[in-house]
C-alpha atoms as a PDB file:
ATOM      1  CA  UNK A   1    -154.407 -49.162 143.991  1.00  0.00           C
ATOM      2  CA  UNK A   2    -153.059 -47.434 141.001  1.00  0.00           C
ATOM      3  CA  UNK A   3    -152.441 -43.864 141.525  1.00  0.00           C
ATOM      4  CA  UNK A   4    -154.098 -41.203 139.709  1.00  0.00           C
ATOM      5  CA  UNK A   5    -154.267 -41.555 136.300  1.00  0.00           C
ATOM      6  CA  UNK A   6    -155.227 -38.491 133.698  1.00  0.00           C
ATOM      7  CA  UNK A   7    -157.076 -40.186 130.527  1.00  0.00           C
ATOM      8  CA  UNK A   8    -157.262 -37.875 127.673  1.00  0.00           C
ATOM      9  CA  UNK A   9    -159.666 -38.317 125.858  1.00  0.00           C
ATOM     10  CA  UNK A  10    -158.610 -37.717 122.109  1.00  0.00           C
ATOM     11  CA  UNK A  11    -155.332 -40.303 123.026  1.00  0.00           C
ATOM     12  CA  UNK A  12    -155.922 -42.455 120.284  1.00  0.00           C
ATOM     13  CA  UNK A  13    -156.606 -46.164 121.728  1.00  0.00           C
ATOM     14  CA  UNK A  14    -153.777 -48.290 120.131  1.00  0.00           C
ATOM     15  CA  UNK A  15    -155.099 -51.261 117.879  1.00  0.00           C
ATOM     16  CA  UNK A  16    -155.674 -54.233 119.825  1.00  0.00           C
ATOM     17  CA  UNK A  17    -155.939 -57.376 117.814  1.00  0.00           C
ATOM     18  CA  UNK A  18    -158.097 -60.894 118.877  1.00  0.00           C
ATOM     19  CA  UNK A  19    -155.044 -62.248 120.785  1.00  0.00           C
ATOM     20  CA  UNK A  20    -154.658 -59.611 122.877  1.00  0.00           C
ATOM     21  CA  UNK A  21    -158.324 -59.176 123.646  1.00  0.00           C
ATOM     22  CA  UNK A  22    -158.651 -62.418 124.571  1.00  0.00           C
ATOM     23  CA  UNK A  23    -155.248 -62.417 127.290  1.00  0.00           C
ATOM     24  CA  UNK A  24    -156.650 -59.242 128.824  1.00  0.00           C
ATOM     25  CA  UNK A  25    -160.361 -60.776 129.017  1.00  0.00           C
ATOM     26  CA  UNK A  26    -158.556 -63.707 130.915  1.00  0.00           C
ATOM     27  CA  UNK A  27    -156.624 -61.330 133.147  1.00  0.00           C
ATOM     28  CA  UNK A  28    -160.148 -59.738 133.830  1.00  0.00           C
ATOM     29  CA  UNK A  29    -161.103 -63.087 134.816  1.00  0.00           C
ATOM     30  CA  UNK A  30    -158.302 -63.918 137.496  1.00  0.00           C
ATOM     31  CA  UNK A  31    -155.107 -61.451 137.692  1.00  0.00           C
ATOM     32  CA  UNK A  32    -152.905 -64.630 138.730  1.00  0.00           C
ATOM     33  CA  UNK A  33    -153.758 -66.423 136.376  1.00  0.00           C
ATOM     34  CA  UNK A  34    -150.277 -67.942 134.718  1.00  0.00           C
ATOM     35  CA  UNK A  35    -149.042 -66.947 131.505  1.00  0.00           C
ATOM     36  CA  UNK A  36    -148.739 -70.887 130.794  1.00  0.00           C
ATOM     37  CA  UNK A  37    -152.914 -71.015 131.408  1.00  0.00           C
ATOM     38  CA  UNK A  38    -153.202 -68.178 129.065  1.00  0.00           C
ATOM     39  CA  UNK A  39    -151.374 -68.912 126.588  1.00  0.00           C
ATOM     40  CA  UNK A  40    -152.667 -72.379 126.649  1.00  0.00           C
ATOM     41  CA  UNK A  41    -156.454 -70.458 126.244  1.00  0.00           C
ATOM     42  CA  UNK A  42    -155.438 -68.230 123.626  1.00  0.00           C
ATOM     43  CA  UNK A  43    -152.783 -69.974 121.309  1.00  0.00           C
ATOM     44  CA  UNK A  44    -149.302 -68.598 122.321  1.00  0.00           C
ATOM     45  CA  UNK A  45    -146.042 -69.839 124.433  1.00  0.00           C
ATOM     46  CA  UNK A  46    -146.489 -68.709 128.433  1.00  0.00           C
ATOM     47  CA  UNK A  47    -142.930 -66.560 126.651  1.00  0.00           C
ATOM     48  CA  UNK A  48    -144.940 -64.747 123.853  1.00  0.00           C
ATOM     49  CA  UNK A  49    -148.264 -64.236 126.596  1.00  0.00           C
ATOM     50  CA  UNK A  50    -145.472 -62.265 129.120  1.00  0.00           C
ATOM     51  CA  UNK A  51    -144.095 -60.302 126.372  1.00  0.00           C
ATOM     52  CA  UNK A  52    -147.750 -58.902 125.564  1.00  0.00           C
ATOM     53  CA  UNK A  53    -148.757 -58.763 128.770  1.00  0.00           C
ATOM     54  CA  UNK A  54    -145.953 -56.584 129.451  1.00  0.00           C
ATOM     55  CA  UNK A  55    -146.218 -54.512 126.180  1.00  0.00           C
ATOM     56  CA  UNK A  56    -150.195 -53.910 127.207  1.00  0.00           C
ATOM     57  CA  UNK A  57    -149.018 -52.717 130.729  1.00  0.00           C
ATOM     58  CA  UNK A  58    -146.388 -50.503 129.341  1.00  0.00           C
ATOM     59  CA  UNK A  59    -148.737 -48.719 126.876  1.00  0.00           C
ATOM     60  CA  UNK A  60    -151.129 -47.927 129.219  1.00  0.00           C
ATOM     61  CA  UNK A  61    -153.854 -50.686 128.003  1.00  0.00           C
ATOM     62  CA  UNK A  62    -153.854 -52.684 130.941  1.00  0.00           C
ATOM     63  CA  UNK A  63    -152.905 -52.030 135.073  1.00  0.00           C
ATOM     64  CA  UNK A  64    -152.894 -55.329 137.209  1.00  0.00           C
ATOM     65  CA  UNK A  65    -153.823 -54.588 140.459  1.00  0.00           C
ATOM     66  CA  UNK A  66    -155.439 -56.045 143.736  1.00  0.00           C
ATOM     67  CA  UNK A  67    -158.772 -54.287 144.855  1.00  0.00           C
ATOM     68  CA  UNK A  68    -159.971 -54.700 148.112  1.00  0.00           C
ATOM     69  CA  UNK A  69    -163.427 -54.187 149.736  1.00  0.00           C
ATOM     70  CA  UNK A  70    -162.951 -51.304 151.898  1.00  0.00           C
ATOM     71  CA  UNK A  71    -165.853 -53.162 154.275  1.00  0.00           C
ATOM     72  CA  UNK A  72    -162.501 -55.319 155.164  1.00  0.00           C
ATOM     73  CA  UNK A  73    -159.721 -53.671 155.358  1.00  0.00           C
ATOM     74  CA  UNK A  74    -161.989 -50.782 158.047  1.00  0.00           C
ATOM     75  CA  UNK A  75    -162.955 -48.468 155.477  1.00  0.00           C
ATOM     76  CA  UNK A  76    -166.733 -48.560 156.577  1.00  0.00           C
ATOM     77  CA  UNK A  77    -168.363 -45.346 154.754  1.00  0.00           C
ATOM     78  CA  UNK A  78    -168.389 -44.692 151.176  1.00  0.00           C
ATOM     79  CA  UNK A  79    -170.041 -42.021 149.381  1.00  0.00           C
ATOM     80  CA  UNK A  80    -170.382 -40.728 145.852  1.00  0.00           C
ATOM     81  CA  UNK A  81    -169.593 -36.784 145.806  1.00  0.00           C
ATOM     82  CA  UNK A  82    -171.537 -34.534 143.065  1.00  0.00           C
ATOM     83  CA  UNK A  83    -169.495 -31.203 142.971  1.00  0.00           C
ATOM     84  CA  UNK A  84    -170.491 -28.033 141.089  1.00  0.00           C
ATOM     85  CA  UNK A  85    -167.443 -25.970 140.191  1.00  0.00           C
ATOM     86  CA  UNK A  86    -167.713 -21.948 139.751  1.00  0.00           C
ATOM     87  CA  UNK A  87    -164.316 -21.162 137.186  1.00  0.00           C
ATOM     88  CA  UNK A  88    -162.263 -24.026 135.921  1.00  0.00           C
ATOM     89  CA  UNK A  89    -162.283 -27.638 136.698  1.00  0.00           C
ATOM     90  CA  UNK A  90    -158.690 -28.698 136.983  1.00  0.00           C
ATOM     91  CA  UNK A  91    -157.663 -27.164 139.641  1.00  0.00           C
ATOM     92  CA  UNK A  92    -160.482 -28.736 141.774  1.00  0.00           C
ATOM     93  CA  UNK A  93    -160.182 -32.023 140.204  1.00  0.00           C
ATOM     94  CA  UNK A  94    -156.498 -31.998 141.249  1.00  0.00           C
ATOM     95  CA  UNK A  95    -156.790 -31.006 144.611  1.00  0.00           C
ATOM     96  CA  UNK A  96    -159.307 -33.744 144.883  1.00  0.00           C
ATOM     97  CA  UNK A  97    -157.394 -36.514 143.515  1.00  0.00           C
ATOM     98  CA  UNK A  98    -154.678 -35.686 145.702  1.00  0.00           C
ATOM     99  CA  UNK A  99    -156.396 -36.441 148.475  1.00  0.00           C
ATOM    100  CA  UNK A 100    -156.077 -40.427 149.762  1.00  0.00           C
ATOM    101  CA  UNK A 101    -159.866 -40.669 150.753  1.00  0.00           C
ATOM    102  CA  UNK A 102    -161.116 -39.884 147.131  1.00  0.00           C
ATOM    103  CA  UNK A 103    -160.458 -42.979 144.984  1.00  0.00           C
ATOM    104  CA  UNK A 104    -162.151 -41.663 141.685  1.00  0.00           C
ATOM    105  CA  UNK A 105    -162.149 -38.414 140.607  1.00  0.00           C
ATOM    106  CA  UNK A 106    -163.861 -37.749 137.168  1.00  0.00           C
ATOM    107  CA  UNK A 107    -164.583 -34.408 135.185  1.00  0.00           C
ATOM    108  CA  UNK A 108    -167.963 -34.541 133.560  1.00  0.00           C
ATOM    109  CA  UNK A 109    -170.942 -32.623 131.926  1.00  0.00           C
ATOM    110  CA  UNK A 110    -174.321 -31.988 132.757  1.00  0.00           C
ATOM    111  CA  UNK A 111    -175.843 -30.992 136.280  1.00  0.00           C
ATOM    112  CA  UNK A 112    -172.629 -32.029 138.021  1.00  0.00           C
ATOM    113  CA  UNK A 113    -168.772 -30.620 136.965  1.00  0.00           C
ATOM    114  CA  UNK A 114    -166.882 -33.115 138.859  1.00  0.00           C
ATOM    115  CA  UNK A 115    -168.126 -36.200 140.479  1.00  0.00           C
ATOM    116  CA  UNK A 116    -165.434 -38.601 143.139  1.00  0.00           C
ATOM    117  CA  UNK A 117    -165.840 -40.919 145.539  1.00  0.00           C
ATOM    118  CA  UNK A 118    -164.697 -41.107 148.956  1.00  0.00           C
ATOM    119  CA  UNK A 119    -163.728 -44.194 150.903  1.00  0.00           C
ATOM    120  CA  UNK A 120    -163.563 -43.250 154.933  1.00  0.00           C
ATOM    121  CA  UNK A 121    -163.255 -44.995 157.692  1.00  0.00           C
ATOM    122  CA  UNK A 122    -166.260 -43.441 159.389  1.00  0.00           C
ATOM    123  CA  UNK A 123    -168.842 -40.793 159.152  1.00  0.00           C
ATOM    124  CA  UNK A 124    -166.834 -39.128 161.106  1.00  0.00           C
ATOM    125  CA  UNK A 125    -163.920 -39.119 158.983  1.00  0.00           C
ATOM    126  CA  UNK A 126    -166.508 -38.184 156.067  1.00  0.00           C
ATOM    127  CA  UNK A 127    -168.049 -35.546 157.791  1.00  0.00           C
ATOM    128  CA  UNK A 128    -164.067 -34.088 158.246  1.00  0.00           C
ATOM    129  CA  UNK A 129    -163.382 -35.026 154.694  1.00  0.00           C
ATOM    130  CA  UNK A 130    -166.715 -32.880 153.320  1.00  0.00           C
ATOM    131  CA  UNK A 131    -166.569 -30.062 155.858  1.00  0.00           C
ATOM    132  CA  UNK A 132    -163.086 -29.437 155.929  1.00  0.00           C
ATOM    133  CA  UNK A 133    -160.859 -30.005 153.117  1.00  0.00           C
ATOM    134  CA  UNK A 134    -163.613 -30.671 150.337  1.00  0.00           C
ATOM    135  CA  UNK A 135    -166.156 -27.361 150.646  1.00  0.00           C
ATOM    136  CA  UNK A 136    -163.419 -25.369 151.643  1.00  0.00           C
ATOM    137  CA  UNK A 137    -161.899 -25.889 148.146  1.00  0.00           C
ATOM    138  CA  UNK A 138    -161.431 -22.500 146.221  1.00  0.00           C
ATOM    139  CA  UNK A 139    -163.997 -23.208 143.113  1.00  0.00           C
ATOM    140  CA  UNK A 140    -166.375 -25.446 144.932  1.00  0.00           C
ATOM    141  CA  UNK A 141    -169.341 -23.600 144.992  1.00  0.00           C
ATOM    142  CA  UNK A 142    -171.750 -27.055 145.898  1.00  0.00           C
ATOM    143  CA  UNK A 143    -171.128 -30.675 146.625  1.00  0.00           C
ATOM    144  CA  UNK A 144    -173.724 -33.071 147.527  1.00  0.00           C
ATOM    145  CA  UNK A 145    -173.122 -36.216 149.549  1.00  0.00           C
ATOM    146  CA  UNK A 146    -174.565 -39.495 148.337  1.00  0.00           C
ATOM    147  CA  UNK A 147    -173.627 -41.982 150.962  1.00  0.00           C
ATOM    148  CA  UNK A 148    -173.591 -45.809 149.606  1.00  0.00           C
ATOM    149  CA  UNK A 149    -175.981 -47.721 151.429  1.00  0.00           C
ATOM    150  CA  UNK A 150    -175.376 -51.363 149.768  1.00  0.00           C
ATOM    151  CA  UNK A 151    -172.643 -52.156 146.959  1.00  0.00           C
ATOM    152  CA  UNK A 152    -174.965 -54.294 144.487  1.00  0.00           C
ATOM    153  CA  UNK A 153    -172.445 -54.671 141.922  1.00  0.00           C
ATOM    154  CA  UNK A 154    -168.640 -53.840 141.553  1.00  0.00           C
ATOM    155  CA  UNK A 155    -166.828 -55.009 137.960  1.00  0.00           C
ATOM    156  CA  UNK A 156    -163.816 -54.057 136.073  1.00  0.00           C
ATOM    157  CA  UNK A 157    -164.876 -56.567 133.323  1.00  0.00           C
ATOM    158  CA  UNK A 158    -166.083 -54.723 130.446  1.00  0.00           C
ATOM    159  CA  UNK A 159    -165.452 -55.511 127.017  1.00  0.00           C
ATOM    160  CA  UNK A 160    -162.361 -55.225 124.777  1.00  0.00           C
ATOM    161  CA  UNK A 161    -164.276 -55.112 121.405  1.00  0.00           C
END
C-alpha cells in the first residue's frame, strides 16, 4: 500500500483535460491494463499513454497500487476508530499514521476530531492496538471502536470530472 500521504487541502488540483480523465478512469478499471489497450480506448500511441501515465503519477494525481482483502492475506478484524482529541490534532494524527495497523488516518470536523481504521489480525491484536498504544496517546481523550461486521462495498472508482 502507499504510505502515508498528507493531502492539503487548498493544493490546487492541477487541470486535467478529457484524455487524461479517460486513461485514469481505465486504470480505475484494471491497473494492468497495457498502455497499447489504453491508448487504443482513448486516442493516443501506447508511447504518449506512458508518458501521461507517468506525468499523473509524478504529480501526485494518480498512485497504482495492488489492494488486498485483509480477509486473505490473515488480517481478520477491522474496525473504524472515532477519536476525540483534547489540544491539537497533528500530533495524534501522526502518531496514528505511523502505526502499521491503521491504514487511514483522516482529520475531520464534527462529533469526531480524527477518525482511522485499523486492520488486525485478531481481536486480540485490536484489543492491544486500542488499549495500549491508541488510548494511551497524549491528546486522546476518547476513541470509540466500531468493529466491521461485513464489507458491503469497497471502490476506489470515483469520478474524474
Amino acid at each position: 500500500m502507499p504510505s502515508v500521504t498528507d493531502h492539503d487541502s487548498h493544493r490546487q488540483a492541477p487541470a486535467l483535460d478529457d484524455i487524461s480523465k479517460r486513461i485514469i478512469a481505465q486504470l480505475q478499471q484494471d491497473g494492468r491494463r497495457p498502455y497499447a489497450t489504453i491508448g487504443k480506448a482513448v486516442g493516443l500511441s501506447e508511447a504518449a499513454v506512458r508518458q501521461r501515465v507517468q506525468r499523473l503519477s509524478d504529480a501526485g494525481v494518480i498512485q497504482i497500487v495492488a489492494v488486498s482483502d485483509p480477509l486473505q492475506v490473515g488480517l481478520f478484524r477491522q474496525a473504524m476508530v472515532a477519536i476525540t482529541v483534547d489540544g491539537p490534532l497533528r500530533p495524534v494524527s501522526d502518531a496514528l499514521a505511523a502505526m502499521d495497523d491503521i491504514t487511514y488516518v483522516v482529520e475531520c470536523a464534527g462529533r469526531y476530531d480524527v477518525l482511522c481504521e485499523a486492520v488486525c489480525s485478531d481481536d486480540e491484536a485490536l484489543l492491544d492496538l486500542v488499549s495500549t498504544r491508541l488510548r494511551t496517546l497524549p491528546g486522546v481523550r476518547r476513541a470509540e471502536i466500531m468493529m466491521y461486521l461485513k464489507l458491503r462495498k469497497q471502490t476506489y472508482q470515483w469520478s474524474t470530472r
